[in-house]
PDB file of N, CA and C in Angstrom:
ATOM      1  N   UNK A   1       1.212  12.846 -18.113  1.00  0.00           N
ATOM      2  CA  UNK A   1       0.239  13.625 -17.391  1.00  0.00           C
ATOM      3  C   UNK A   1      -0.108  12.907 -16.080  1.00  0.00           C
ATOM      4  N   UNK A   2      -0.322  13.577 -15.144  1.00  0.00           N
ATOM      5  CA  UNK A   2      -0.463  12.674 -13.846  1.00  0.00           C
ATOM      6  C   UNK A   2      -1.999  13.091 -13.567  1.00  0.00           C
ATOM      7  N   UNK A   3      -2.562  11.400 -13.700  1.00  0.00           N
ATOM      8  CA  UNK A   3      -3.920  11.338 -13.501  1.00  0.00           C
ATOM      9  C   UNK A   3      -4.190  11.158 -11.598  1.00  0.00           C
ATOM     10  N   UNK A   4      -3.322  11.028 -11.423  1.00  0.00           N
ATOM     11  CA  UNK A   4      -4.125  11.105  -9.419  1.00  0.00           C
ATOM     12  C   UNK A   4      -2.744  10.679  -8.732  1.00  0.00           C
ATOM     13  N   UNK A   5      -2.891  11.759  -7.379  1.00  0.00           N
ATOM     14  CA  UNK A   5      -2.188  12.021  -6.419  1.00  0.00           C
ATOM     15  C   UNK A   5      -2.787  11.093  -4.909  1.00  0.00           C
ATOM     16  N   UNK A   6      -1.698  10.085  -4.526  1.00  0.00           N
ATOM     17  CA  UNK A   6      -2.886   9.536  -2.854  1.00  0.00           C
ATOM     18  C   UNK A   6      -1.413   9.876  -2.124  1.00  0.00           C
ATOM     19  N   UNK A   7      -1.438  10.362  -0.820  1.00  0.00           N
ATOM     20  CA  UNK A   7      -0.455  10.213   0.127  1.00  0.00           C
ATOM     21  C   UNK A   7      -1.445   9.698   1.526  1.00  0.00           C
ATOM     22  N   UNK A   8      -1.071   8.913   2.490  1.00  0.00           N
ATOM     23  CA  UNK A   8      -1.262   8.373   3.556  1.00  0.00           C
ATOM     24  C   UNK A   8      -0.254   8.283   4.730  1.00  0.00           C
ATOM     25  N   UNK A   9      -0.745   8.185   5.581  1.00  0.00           N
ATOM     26  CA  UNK A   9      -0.154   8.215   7.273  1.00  0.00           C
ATOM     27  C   UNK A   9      -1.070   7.482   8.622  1.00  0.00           C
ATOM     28  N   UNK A  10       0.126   6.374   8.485  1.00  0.00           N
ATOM     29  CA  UNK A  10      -0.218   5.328   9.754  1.00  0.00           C
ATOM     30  C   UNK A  10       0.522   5.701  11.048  1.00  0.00           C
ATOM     31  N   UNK A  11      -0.415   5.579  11.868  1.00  0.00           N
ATOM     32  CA  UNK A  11       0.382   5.031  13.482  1.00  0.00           C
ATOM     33  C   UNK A  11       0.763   4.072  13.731  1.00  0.00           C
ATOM     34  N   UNK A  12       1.681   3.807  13.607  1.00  0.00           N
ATOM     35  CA  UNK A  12       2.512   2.068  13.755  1.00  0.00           C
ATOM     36  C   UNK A  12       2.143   1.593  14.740  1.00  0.00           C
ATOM     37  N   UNK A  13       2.110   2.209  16.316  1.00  0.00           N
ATOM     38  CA  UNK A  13       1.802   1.419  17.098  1.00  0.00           C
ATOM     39  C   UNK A  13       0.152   1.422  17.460  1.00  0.00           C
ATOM     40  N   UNK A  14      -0.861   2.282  16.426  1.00  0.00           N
ATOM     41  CA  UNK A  14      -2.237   1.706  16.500  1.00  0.00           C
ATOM     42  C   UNK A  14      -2.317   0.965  15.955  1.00  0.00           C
ATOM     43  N   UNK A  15      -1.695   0.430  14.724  1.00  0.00           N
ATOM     44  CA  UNK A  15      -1.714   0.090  13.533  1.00  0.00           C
ATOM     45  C   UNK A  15      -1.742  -1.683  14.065  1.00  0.00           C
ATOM     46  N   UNK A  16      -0.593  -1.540  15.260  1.00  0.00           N
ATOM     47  CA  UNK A  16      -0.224  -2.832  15.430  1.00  0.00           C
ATOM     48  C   UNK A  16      -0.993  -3.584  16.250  1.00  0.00           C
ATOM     49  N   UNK A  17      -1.668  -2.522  17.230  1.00  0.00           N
ATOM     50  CA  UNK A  17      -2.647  -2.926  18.213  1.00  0.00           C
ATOM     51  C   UNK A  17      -4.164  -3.449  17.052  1.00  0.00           C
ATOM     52  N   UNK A  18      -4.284  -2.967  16.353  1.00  0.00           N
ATOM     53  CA  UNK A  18      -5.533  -3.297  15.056  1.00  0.00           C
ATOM     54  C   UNK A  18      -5.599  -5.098  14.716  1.00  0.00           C
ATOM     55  N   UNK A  19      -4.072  -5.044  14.360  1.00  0.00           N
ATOM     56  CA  UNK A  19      -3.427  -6.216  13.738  1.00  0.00           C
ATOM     57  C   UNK A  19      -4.170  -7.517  14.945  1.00  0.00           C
ATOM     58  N   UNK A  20      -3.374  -6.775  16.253  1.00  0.00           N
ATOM     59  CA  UNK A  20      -3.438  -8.213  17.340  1.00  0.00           C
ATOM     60  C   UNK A  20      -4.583  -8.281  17.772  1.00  0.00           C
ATOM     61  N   UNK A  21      -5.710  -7.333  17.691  1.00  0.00           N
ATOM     62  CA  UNK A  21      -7.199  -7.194  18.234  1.00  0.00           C
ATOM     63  C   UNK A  21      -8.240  -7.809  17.276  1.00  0.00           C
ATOM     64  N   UNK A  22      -7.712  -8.000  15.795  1.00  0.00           N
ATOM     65  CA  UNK A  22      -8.831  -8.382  15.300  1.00  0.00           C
ATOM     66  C   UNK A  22      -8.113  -9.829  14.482  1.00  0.00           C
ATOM     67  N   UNK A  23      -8.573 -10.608  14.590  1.00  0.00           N
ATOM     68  CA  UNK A  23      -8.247 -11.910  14.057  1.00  0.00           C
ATOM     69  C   UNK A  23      -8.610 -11.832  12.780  1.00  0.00           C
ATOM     70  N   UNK A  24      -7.583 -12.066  12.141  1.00  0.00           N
ATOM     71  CA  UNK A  24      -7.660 -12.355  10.769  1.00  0.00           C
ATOM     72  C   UNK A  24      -7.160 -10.802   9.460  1.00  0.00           C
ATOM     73  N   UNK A  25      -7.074 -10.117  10.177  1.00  0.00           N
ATOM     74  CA  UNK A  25      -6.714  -8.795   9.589  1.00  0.00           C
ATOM     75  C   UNK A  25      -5.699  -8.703   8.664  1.00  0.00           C
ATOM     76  N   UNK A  26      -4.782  -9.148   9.244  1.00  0.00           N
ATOM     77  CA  UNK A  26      -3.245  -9.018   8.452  1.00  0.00           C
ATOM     78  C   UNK A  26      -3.489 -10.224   7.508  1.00  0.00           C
ATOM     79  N   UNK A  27      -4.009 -11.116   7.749  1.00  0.00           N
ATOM     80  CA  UNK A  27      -4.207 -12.021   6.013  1.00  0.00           C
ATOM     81  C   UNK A  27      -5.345 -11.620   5.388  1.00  0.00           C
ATOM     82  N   UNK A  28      -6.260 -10.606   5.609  1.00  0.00           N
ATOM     83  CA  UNK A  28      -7.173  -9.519   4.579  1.00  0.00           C
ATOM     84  C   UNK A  28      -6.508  -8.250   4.512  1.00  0.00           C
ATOM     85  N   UNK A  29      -5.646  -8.210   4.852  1.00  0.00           N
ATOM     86  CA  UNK A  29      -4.962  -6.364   4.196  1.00  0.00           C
ATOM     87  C   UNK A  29      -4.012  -7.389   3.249  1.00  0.00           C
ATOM     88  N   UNK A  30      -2.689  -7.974   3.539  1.00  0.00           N
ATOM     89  CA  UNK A  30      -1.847  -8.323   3.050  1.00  0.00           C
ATOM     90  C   UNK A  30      -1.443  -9.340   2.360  1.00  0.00           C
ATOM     91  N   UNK A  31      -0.930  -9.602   1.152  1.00  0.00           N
ATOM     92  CA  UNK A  31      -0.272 -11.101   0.694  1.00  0.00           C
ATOM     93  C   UNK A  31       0.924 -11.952   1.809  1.00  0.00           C
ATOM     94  N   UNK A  32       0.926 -13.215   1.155  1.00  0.00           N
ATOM     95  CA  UNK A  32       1.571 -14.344   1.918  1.00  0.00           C
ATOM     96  C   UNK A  32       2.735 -13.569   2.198  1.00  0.00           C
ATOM     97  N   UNK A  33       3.230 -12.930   1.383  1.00  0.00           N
ATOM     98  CA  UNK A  33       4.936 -12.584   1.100  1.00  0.00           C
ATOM     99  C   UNK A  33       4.961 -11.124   1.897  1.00  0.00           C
ATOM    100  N   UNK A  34       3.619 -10.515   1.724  1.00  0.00           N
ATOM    101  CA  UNK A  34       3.994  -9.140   2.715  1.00  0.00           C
ATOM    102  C   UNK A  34       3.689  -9.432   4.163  1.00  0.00           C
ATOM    103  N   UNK A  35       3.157 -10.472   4.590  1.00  0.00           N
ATOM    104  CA  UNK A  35       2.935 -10.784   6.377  1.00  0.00           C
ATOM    105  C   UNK A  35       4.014 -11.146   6.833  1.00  0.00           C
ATOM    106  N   UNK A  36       4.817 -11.084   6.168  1.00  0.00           N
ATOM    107  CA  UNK A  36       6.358 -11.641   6.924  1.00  0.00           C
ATOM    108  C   UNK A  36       7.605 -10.517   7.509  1.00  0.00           C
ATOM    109  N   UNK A  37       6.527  -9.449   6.828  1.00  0.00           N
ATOM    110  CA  UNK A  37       7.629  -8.064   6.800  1.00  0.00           C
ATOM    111  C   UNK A  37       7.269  -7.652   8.629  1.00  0.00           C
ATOM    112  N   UNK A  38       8.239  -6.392   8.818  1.00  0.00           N
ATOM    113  CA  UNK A  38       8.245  -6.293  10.445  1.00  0.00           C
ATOM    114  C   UNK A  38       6.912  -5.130  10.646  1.00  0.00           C
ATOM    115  N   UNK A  39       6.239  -4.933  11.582  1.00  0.00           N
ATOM    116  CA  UNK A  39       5.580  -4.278  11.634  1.00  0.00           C
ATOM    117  C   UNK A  39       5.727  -2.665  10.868  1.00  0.00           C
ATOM    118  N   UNK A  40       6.533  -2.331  11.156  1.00  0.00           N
ATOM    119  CA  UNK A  40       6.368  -0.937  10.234  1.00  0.00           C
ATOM    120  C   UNK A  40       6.402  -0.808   9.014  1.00  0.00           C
ATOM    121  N   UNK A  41       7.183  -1.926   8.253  1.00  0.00           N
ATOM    122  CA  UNK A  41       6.829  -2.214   6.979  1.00  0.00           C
ATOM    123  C   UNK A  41       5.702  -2.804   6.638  1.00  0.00           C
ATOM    124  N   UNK A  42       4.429  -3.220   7.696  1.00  0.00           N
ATOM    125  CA  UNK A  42       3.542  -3.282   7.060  1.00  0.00           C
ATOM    126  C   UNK A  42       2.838  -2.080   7.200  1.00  0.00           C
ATOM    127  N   UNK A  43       3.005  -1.800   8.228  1.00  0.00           N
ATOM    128  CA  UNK A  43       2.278   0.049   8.307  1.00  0.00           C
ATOM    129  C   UNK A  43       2.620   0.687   7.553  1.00  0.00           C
ATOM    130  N   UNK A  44       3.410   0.835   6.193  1.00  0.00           N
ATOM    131  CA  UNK A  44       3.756   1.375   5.254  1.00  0.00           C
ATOM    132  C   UNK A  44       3.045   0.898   4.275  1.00  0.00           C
ATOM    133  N   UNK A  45       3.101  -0.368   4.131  1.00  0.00           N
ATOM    134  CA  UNK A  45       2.384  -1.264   2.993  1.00  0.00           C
ATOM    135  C   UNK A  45       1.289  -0.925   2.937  1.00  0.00           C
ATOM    136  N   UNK A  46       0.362  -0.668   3.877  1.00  0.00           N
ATOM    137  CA  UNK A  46      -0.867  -0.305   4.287  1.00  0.00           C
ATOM    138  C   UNK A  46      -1.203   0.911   4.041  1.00  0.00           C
ATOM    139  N   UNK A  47      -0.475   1.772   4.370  1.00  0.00           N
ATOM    140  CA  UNK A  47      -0.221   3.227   3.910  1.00  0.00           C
ATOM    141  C   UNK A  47      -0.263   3.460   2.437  1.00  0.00           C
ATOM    142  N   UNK A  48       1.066   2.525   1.347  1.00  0.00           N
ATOM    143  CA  UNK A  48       0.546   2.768   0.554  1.00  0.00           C
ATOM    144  C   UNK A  48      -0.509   2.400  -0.684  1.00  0.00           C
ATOM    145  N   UNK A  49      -1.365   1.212   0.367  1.00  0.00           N
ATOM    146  CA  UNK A  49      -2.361   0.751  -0.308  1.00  0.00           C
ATOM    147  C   UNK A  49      -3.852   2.125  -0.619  1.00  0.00           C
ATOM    148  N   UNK A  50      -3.884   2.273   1.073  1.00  0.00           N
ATOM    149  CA  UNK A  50      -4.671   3.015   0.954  1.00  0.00           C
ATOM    150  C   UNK A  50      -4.415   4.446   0.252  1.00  0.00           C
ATOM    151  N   UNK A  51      -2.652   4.994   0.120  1.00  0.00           N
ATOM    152  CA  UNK A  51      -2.995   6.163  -1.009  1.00  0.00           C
ATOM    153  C   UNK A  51      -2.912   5.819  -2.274  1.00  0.00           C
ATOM    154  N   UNK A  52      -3.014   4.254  -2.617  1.00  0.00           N
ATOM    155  CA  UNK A  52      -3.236   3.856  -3.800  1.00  0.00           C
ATOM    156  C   UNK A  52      -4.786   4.075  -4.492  1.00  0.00           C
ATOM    157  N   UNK A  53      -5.471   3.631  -3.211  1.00  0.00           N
ATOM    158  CA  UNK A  53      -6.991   3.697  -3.350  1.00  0.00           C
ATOM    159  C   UNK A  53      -7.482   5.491  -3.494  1.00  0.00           C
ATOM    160  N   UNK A  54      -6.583   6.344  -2.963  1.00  0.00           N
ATOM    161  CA  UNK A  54      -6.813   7.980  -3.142  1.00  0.00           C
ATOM    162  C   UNK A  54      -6.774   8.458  -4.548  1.00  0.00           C
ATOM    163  N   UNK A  55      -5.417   7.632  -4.960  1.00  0.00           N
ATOM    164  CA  UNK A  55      -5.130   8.507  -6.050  1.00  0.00           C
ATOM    165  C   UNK A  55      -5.850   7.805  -7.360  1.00  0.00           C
ATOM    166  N   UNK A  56      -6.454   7.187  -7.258  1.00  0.00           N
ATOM    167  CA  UNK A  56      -7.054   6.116  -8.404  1.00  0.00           C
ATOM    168  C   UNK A  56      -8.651   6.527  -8.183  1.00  0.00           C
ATOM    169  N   UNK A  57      -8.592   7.137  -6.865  1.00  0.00           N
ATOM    170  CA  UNK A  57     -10.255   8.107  -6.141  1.00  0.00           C
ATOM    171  C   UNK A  57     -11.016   6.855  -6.201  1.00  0.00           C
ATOM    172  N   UNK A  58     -10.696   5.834  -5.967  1.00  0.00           N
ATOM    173  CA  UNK A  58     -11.714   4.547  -5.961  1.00  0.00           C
ATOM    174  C   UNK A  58     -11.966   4.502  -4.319  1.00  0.00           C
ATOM    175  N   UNK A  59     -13.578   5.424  -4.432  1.00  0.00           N
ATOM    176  CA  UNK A  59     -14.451   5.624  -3.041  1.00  0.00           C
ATOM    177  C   UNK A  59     -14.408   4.428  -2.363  1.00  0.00           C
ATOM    178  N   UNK A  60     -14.856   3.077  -3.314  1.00  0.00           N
ATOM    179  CA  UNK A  60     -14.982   2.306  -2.742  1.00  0.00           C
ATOM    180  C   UNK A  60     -14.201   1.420  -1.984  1.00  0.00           C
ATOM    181  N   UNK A  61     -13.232   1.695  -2.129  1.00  0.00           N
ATOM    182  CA  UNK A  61     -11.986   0.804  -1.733  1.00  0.00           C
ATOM    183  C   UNK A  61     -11.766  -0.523  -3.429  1.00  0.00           C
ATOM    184  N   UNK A  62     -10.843  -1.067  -2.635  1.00  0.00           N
ATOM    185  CA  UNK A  62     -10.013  -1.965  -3.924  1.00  0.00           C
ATOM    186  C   UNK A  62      -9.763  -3.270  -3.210  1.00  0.00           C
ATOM    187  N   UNK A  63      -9.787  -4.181  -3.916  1.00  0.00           N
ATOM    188  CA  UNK A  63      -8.889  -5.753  -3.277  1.00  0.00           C
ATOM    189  C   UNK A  63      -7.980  -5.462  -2.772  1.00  0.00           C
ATOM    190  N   UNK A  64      -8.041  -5.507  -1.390  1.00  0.00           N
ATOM    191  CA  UNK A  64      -6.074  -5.186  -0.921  1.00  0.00           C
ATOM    192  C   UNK A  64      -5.072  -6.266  -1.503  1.00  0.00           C
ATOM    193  N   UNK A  65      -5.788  -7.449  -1.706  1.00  0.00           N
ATOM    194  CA  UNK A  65      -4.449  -8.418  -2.271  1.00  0.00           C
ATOM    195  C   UNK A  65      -4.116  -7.871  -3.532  1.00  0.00           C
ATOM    196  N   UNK A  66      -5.191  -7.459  -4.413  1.00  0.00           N
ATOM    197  CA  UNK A  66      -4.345  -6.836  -6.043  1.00  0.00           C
ATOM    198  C   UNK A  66      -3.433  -5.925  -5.978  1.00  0.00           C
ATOM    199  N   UNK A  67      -3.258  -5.454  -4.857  1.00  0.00           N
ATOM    200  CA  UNK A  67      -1.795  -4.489  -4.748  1.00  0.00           C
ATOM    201  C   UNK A  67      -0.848  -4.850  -3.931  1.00  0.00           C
ATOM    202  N   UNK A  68       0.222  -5.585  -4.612  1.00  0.00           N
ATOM    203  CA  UNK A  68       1.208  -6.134  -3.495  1.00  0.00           C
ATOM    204  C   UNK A  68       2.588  -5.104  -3.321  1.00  0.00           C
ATOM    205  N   UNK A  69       3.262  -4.671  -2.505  1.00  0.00           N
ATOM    206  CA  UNK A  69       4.049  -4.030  -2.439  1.00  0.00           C
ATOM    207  C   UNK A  69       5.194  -5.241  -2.068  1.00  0.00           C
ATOM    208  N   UNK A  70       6.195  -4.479  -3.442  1.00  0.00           N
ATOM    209  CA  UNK A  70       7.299  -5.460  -3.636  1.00  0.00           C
ATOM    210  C   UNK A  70       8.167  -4.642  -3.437  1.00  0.00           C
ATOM    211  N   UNK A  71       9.723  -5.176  -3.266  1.00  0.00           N
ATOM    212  CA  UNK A  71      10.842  -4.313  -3.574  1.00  0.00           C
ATOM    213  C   UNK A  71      11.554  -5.020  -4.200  1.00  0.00           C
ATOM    214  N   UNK A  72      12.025  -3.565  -5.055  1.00  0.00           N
ATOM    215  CA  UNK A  72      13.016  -3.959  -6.529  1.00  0.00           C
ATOM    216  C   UNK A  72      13.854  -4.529  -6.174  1.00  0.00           C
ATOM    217  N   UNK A  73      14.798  -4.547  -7.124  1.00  0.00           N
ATOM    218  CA  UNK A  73      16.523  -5.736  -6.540  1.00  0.00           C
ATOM    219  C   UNK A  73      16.980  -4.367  -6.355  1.00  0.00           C
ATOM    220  N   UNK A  74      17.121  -3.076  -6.648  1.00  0.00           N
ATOM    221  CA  UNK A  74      17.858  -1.911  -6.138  1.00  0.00           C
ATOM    222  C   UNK A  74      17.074  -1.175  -4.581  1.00  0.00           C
ATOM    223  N   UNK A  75      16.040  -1.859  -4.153  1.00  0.00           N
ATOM    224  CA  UNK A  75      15.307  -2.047  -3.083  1.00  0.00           C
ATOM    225  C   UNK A  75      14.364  -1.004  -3.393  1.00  0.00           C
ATOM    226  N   UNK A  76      14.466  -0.081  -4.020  1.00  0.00           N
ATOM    227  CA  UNK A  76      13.061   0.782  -4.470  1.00  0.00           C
ATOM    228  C   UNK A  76      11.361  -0.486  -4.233  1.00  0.00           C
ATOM    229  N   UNK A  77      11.093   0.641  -3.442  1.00  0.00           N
ATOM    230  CA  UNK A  77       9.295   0.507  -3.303  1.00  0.00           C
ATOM    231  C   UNK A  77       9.159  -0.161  -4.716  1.00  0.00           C
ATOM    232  N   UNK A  78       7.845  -0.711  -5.059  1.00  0.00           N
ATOM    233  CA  UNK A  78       6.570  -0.719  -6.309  1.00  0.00           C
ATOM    234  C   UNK A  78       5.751  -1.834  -5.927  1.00  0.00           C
ATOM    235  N   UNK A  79       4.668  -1.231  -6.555  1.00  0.00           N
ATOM    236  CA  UNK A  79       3.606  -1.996  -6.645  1.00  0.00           C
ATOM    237  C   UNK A  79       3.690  -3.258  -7.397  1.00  0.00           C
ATOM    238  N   UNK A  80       3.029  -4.630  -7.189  1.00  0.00           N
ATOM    239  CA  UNK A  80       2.509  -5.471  -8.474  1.00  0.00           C
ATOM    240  C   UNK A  80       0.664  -5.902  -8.318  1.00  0.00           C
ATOM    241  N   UNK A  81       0.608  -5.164  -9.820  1.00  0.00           N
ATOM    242  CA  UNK A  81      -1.078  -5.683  -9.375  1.00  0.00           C
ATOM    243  C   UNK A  81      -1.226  -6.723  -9.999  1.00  0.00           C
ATOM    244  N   UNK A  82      -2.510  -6.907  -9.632  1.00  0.00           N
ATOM    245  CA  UNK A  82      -3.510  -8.262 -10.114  1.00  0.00           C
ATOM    246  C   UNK A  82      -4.735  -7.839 -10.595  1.00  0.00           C
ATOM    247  N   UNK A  83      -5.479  -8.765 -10.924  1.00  0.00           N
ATOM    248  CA  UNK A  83      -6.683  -8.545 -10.932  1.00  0.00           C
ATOM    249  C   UNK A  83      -7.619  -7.791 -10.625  1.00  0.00           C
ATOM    250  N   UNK A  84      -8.642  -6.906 -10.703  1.00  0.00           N
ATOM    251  CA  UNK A  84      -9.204  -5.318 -10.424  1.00  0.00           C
ATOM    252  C   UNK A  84      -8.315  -4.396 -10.740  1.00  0.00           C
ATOM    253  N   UNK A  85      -7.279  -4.028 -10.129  1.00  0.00           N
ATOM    254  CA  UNK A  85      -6.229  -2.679  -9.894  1.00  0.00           C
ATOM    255  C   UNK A  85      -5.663  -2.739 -11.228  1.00  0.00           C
ATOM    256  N   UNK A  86      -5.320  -4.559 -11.437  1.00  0.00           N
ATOM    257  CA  UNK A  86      -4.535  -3.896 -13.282  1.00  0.00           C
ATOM    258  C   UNK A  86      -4.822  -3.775 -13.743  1.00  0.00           C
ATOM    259  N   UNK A  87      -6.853  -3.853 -13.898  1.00  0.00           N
ATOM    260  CA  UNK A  87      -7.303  -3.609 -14.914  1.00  0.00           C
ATOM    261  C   UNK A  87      -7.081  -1.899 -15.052  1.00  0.00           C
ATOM    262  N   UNK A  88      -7.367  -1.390 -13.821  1.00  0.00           N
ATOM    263  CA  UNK A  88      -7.571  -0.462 -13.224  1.00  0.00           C
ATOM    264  C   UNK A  88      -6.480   0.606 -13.922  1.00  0.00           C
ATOM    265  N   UNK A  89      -5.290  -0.127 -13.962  1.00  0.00           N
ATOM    266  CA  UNK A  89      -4.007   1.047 -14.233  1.00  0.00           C
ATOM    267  C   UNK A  89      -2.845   0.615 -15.087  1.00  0.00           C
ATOM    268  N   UNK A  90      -3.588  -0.566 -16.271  1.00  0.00           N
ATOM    269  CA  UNK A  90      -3.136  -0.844 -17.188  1.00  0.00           C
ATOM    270  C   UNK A  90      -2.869   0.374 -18.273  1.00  0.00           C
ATOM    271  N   UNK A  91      -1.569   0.665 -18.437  1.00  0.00           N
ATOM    272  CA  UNK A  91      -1.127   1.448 -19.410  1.00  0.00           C
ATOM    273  C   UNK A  91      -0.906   2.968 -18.515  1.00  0.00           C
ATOM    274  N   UNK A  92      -0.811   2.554 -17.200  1.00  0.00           N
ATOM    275  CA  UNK A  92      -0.438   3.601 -16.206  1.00  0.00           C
ATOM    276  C   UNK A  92       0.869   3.191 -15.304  1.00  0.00           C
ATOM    277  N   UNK A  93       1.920   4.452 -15.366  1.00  0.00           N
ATOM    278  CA  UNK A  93       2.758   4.365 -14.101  1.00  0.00           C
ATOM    279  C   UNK A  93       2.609   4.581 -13.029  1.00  0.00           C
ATOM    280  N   UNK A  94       2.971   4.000 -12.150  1.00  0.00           N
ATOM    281  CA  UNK A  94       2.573   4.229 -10.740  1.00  0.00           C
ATOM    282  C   UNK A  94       3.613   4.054 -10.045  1.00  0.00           C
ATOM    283  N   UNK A  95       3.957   5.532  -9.323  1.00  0.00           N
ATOM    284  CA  UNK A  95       5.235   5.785  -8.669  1.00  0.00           C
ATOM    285  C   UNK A  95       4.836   5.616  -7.135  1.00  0.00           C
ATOM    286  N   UNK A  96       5.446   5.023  -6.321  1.00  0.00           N
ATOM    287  CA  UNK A  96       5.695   4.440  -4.895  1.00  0.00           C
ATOM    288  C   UNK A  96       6.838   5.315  -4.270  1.00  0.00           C
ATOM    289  N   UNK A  97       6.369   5.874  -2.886  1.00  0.00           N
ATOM    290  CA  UNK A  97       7.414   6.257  -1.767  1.00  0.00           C
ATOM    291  C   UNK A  97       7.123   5.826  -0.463  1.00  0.00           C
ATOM    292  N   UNK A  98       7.554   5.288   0.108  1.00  0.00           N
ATOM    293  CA  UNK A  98       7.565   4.586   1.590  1.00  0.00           C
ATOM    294  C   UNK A  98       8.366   5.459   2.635  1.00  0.00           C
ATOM    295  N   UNK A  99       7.774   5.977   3.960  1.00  0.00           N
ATOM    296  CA  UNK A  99       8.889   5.953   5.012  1.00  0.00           C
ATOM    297  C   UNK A  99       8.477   5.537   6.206  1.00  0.00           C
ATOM    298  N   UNK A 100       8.900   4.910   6.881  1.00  0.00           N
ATOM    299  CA  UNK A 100       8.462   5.108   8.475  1.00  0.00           C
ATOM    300  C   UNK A 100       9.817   5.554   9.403  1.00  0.00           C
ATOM    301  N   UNK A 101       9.361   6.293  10.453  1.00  0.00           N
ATOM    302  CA  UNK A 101      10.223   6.525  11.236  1.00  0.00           C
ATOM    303  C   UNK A 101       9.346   7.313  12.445  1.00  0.00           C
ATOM    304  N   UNK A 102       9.922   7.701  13.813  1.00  0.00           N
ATOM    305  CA  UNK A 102       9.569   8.412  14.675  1.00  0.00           C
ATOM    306  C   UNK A 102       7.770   7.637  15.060  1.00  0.00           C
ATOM    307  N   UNK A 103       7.874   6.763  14.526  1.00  0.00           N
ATOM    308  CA  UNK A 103       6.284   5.895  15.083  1.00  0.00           C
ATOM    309  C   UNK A 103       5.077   6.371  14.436  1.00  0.00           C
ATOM    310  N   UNK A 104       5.893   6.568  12.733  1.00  0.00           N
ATOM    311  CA  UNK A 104       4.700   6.844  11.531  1.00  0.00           C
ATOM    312  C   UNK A 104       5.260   6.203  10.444  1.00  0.00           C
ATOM    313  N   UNK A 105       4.293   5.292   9.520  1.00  0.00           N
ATOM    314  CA  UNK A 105       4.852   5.454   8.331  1.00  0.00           C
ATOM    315  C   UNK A 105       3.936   6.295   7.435  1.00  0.00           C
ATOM    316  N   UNK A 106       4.287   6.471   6.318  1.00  0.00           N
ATOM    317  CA  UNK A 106       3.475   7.205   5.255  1.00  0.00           C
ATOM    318  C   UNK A 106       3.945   6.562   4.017  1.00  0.00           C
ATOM    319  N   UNK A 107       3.603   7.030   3.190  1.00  0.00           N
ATOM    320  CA  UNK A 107       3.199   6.421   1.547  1.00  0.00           C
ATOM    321  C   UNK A 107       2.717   7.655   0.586  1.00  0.00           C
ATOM    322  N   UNK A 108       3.467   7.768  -0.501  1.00  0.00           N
ATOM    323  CA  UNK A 108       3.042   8.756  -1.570  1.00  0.00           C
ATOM    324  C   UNK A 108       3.046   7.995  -2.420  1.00  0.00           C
ATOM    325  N   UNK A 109       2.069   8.171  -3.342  1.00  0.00           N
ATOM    326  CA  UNK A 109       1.460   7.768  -4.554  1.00  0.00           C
ATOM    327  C   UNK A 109       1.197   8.739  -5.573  1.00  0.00           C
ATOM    328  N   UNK A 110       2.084   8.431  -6.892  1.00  0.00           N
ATOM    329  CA  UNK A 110       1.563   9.495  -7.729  1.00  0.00           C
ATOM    330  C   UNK A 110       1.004   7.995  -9.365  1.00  0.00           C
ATOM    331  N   UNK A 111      -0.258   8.655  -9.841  1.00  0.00           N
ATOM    332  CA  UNK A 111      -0.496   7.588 -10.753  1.00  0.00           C
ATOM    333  C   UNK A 111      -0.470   8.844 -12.258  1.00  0.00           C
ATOM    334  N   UNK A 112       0.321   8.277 -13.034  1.00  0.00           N
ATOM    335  CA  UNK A 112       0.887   9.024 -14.164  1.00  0.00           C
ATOM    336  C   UNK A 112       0.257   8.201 -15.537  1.00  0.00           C
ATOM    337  N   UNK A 113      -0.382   8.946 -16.477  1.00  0.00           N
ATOM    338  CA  UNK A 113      -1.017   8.188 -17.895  1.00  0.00           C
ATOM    339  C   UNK A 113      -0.423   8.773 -18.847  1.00  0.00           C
TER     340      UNK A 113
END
C-alpha cells in the first residue's frame, strides 16, 4: 500500500548560487560523501530530500543528514537513513527517482508500507 507520494524540482543554477552565498550550507543539507558530487547531483539530492520530507508529510522538516542519497552498484538512486527518518520508515520501502537535465533536477518519492 503506498503510504505517501513527495516529488520536487530544483533550479540548479539558483540552487548553486544558495550554495556559494551562504556559508556553511552544503555541509547542513549534505553528508561528507554527498559534497563531493557535481552540482546537479546535489540539486537532485536536495530535491530528493525535500520530496522525502513531502511524502512522509513531515511539516516540519527532517535531519537532512538522516537521509543520505547513495547509489547502488547497478547505479540506481536510494536512500540510507539514520537516525529520526529510520525510525521514521522502518518497515517501509522507499522508492527513489532522480533527473536533472535542461537546468532542473527533480526527485520522485514514493513511500510504500
Amino acid at each position: 500500500m503506498i503510504d505517501g507520494v513527495g516529488i520536487d524540482v530544483v533550479d540548479i543554477a539558483r540552487f548553486s548560487e544558495a550554495l556559494d552565498r551562504t556559508s556553511g550550507l552544503k555541509e547542513r543539507l549534505f553528508t561528507i560523501s554527498e559534497q563531493s558530487k557535481p552540482i546537479a547531483s546535489l540539486a537532485a539530492r536536495f530535491a530528493a530530500k525535500e520530496a522525502l520530507a513531502k511524502a512522509l508529510s513531515a511539516g516540519k522538516g527532517l535531519p537532512w543528514h538522516d537521509a543520505e542519497v547513495i547509489n547502488l552498484e547497478s547505479g540506481k538512486p536510494a536512500f540510507f537513513f539514520r537516525g529520526e527518518i529510520a525510525d521514521l520508515v522502518d518497515g517501509a520501502n522507499v522508492h527513489l527517482s532522480l533527473s536533472h537535465d535542461a537546468g532542473i533536477a527533480s526527485a520522485f518519492v514514493i513511500v510504500e508500507r
